[in-house]
C-alpha atoms as a PDB file:
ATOM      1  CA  UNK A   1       4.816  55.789  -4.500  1.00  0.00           C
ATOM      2  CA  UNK A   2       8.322  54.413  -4.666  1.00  0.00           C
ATOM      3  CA  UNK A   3       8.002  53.224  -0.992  1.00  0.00           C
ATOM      4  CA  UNK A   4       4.724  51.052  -1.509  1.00  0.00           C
ATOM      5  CA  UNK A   5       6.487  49.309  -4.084  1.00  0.00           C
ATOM      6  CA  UNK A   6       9.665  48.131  -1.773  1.00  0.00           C
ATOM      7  CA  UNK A   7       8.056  47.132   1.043  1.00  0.00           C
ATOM      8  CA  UNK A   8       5.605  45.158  -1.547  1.00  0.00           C
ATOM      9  CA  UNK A   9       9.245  43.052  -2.269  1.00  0.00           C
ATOM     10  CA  UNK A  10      10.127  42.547   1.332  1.00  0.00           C
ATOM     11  CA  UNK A  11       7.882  39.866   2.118  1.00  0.00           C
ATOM     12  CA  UNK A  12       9.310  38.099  -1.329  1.00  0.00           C
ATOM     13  CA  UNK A  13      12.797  38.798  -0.780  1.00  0.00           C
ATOM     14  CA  UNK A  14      12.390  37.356   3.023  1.00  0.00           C
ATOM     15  CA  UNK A  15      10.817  34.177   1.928  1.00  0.00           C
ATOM     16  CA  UNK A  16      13.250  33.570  -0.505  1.00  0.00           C
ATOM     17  CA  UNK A  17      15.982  33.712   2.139  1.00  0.00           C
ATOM     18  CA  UNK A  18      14.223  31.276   4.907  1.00  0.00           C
ATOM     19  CA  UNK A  19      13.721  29.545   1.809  1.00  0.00           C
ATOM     20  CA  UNK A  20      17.480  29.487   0.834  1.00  0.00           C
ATOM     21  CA  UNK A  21      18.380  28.947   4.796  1.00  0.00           C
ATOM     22  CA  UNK A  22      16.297  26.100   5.095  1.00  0.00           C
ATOM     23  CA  UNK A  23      18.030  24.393   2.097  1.00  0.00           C
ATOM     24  CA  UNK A  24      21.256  24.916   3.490  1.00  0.00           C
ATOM     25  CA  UNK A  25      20.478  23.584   6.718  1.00  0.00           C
ATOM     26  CA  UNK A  26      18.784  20.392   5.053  1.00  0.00           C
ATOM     27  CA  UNK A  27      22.146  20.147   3.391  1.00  0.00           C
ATOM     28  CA  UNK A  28      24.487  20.128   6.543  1.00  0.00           C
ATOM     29  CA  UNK A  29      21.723  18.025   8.240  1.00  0.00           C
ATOM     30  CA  UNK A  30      23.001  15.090   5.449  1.00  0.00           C
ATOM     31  CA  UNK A  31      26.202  15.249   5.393  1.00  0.00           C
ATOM     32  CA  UNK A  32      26.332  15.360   9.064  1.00  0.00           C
ATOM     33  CA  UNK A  33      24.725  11.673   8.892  1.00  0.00           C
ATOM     34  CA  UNK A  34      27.384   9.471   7.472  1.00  0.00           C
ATOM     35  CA  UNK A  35      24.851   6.820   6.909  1.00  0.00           C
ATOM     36  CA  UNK A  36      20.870   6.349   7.648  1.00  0.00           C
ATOM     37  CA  UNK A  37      19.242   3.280   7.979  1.00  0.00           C
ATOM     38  CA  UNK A  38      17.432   1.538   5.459  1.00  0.00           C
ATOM     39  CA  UNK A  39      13.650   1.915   6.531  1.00  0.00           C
ATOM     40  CA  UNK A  40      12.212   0.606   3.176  1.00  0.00           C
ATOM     41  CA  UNK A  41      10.728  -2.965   3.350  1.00  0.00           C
ATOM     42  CA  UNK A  42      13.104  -5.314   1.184  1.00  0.00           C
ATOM     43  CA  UNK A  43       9.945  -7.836  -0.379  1.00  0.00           C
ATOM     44  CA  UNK A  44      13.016 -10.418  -0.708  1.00  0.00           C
ATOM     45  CA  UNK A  45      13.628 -11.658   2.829  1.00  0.00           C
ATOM     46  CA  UNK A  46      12.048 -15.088   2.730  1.00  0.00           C
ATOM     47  CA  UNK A  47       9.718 -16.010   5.267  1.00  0.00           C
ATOM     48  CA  UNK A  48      10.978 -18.992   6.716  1.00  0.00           C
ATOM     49  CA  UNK A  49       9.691 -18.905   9.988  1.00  0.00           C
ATOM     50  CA  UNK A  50       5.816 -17.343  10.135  1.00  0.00           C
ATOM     51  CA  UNK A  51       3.890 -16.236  12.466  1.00  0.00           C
ATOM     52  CA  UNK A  52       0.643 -18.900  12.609  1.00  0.00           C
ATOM     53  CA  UNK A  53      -1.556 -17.205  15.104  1.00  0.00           C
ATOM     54  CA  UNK A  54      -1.718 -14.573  17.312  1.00  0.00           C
ATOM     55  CA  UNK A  55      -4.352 -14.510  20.248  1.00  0.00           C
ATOM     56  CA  UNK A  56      -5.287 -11.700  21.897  1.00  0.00           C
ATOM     57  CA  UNK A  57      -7.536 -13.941  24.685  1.00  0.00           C
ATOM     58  CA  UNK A  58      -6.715 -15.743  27.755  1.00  0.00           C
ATOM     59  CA  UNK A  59      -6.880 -19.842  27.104  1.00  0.00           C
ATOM     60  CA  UNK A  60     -10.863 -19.410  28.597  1.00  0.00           C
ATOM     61  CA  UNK A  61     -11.291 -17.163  25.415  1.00  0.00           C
ATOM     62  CA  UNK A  62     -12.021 -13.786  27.184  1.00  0.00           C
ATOM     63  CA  UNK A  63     -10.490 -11.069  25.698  1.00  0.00           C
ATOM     64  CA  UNK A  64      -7.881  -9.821  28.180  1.00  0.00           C
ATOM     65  CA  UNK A  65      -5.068  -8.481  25.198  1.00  0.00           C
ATOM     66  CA  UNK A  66      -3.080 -11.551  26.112  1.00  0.00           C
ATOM     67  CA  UNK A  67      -0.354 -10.598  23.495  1.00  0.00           C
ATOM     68  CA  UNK A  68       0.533 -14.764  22.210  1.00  0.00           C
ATOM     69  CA  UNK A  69       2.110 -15.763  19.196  1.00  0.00           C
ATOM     70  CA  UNK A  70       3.633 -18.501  17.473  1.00  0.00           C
ATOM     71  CA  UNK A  71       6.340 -18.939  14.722  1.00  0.00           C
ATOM     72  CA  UNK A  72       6.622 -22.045  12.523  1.00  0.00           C
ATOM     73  CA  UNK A  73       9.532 -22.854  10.425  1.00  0.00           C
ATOM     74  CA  UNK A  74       8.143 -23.531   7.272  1.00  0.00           C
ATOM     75  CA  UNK A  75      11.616 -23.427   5.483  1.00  0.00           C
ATOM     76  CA  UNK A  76      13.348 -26.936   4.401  1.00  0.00           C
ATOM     77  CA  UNK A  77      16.508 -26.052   6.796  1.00  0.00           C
ATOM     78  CA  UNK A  78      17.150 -26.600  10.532  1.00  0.00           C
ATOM     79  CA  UNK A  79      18.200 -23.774  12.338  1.00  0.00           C
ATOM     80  CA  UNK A  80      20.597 -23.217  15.526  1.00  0.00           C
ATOM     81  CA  UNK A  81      18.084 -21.890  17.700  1.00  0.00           C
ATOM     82  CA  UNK A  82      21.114 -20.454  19.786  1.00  0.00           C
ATOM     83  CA  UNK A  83      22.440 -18.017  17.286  1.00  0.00           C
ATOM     84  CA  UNK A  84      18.897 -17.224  16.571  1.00  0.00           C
ATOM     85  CA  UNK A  85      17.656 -13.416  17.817  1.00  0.00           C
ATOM     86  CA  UNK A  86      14.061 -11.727  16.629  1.00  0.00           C
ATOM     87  CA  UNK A  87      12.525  -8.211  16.600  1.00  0.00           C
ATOM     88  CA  UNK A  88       9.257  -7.428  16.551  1.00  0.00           C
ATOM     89  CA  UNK A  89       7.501  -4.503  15.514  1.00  0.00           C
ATOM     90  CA  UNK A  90       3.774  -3.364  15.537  1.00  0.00           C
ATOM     91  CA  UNK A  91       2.481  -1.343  13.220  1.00  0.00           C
ATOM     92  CA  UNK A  92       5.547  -0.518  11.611  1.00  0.00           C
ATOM     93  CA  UNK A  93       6.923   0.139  15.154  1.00  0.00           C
ATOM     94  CA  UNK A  94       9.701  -1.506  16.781  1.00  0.00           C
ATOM     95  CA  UNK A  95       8.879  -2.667  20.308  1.00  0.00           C
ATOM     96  CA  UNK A  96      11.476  -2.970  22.816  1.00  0.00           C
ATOM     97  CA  UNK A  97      10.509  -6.534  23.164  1.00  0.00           C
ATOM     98  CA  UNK A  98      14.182  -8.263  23.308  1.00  0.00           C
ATOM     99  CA  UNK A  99      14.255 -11.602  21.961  1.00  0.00           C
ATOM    100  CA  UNK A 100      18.236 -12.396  22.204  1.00  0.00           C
ATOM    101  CA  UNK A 101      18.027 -15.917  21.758  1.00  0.00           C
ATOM    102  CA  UNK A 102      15.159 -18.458  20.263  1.00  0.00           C
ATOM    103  CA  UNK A 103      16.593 -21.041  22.261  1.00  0.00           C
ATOM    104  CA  UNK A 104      14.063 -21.712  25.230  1.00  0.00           C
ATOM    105  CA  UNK A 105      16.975 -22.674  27.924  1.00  0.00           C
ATOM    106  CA  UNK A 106      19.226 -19.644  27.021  1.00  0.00           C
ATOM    107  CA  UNK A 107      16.480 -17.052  27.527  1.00  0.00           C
ATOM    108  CA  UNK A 108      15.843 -16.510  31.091  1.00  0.00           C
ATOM    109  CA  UNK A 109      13.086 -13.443  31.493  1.00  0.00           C
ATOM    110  CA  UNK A 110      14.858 -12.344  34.695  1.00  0.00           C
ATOM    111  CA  UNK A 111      15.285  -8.843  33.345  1.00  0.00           C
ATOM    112  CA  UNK A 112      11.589  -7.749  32.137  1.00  0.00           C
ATOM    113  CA  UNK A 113      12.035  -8.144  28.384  1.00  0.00           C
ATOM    114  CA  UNK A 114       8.482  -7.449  27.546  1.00  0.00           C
ATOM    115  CA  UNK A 115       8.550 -11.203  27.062  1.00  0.00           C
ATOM    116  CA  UNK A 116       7.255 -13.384  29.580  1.00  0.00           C
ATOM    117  CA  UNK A 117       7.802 -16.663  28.249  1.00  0.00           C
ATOM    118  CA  UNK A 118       9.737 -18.893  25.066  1.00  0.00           C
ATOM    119  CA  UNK A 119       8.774 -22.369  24.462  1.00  0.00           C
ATOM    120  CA  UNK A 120       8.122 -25.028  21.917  1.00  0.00           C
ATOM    121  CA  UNK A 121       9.492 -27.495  20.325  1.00  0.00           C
ATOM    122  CA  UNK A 122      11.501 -25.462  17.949  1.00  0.00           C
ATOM    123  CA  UNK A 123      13.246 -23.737  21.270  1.00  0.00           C
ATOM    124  CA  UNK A 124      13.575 -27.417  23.333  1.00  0.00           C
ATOM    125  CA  UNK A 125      17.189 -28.548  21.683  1.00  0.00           C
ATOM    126  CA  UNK A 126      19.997 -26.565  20.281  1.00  0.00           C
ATOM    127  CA  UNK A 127      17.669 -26.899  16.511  1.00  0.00           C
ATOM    128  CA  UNK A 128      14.833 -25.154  15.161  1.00  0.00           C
ATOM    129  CA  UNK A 129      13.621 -28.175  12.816  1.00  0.00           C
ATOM    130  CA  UNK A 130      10.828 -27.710  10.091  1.00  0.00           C
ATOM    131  CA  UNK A 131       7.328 -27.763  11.086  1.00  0.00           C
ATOM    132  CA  UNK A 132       8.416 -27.334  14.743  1.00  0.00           C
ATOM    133  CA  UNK A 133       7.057 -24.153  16.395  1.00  0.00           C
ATOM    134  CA  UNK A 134       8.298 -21.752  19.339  1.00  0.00           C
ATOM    135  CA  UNK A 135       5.669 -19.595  20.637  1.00  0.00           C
ATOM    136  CA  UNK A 136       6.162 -16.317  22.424  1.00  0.00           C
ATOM    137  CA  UNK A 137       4.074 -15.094  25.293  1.00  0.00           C
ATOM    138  CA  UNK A 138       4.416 -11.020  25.132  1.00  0.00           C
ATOM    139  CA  UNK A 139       3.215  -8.422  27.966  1.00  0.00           C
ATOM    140  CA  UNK A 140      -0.253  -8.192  28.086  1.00  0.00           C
ATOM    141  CA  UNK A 141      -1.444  -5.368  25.809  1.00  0.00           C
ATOM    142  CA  UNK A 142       1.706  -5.407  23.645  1.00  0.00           C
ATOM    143  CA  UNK A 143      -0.838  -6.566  20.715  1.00  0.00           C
ATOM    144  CA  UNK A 144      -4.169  -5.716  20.037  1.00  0.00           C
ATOM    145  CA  UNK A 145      -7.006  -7.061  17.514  1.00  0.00           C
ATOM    146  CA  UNK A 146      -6.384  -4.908  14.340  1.00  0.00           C
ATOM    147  CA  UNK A 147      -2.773  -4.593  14.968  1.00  0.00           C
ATOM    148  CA  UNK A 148       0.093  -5.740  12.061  1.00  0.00           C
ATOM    149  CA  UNK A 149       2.519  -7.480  13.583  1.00  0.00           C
ATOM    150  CA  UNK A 150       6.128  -8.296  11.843  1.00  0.00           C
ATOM    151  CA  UNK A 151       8.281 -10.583  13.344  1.00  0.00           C
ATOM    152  CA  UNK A 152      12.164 -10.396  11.952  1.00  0.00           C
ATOM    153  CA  UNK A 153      14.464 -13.308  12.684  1.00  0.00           C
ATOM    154  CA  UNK A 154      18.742 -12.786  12.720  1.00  0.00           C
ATOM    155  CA  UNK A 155      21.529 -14.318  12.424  1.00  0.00           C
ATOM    156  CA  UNK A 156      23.568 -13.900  15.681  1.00  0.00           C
ATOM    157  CA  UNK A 157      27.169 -14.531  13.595  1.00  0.00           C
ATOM    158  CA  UNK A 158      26.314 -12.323  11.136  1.00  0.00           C
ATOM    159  CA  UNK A 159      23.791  -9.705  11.628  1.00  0.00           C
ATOM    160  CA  UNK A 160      22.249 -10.987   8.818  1.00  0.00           C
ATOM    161  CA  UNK A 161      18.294 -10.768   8.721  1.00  0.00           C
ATOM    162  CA  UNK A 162      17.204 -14.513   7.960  1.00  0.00           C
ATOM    163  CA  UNK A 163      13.137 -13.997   7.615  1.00  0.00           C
ATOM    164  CA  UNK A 164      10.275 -11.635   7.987  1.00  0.00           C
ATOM    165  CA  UNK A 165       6.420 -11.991   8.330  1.00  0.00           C
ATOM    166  CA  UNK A 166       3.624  -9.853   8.880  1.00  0.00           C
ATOM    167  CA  UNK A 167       0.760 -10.743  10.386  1.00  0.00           C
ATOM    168  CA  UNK A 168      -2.202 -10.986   9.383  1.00  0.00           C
ATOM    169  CA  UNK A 169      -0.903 -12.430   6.393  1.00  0.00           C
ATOM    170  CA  UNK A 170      -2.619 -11.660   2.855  1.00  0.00           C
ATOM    171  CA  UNK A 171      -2.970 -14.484   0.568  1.00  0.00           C
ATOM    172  CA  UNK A 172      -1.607 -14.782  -2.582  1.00  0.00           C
ATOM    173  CA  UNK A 173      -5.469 -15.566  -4.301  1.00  0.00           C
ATOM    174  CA  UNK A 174      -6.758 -12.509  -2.511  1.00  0.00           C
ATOM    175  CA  UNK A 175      -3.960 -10.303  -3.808  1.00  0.00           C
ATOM    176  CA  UNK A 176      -4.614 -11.357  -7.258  1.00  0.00           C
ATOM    177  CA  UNK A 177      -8.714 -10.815  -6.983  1.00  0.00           C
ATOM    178  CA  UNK A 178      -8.033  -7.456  -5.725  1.00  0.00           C
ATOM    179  CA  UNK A 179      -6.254  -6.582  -8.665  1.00  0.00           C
ATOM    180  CA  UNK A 180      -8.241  -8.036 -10.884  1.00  0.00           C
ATOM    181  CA  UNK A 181     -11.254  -5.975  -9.674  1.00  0.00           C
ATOM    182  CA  UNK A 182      -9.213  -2.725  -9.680  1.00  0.00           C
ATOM    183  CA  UNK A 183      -7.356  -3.429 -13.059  1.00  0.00           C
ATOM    184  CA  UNK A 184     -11.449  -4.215 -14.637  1.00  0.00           C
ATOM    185  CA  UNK A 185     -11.951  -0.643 -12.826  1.00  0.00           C
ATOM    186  CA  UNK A 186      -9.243   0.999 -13.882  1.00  0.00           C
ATOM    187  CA  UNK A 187     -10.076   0.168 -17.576  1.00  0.00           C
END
């Protein structure tokens, strides 16, 4: 009888143990990263330049995944287009879209950046001025309908993140309806 009741323990004892192991290993896993990046969204990047459209048809209309968008700068502030560089990501995905300048001379699309063209006025001069826009043409089928788009702008001199928007954007009025009608809900 004595035997049933120690190999009863073994599965126990081994699970603690992996468990244990596995703790461990989490452990050295951490301190073996000296730093990991910040993934969490940070709600107080401004967003000065936003993303007013993004078409997913050729100019006849016919849905062909055409991958267009343009920016606006919507802040109060002229920027150096020059020491300007983006990132893009989709669906909470970075693409490897390379946007190292928002200056329209200075990016030439010899190497395939998954961009095929920059223009407008906001990439014509060495300023991006309010209200002007620069629109980007992407690869076809880098966007699709139902996609979220964000579209990061930098700071060349200092790394610095300047502005984010995601697209579609969500208005402020809907935002507050929607919790109106949960918070009546909820009560």
């Amino acid at each position: 009888m004595s035997l049933q009741n120690e190999s009863a323990s073994s599965p126990v004892t081994g699970i603690i143990i992996l468990l244990a192991i596995t703790i461990i290993l989490a452990a050295l896993v951490l301190l073996m990263v000296p730093q990991l990046p910040n993934l969490s969204y940070d709600p107080t990047v401004p967003a000065v330049f936003e993303i007013t459209k993004i078409r997913h048809t050729n100019p006849d209309g016919i849905l062909d995944y055409d991958s267009y968008m343009v920016v606006k700068n919507c802040g109060t502030s002229a920027f150096d287009n020059r020491k300007l560089y983006a990132k893009t990501y989709r669906n909470g995905v970075l693409l490897p879209c390379k946007i190292p300048t928002m200056n329209g001379h200075d990016f030439v699309p010899v190497q395939h950046y998954g961009i095929q063209t920059l223009g407008g006025p906001g990439s014509y001069d060495f300023f991006w001025y309010p209200d002007a826009m620069i629109y980007i043409d992407y690869s076809k089928g880098t966007f699709h309908p139902g996609d979220t788009v964000q579209f990061e702008v930098y700071d060349r001199v200092t790394n610095q993140i300047i502005s984010r928007d995601t697209y579609p954007h969500t208005s402020g009025n809907t935002e507050k309806w929607m919790g109106m009608l949960f918070n009546r809900q909820a009560s």
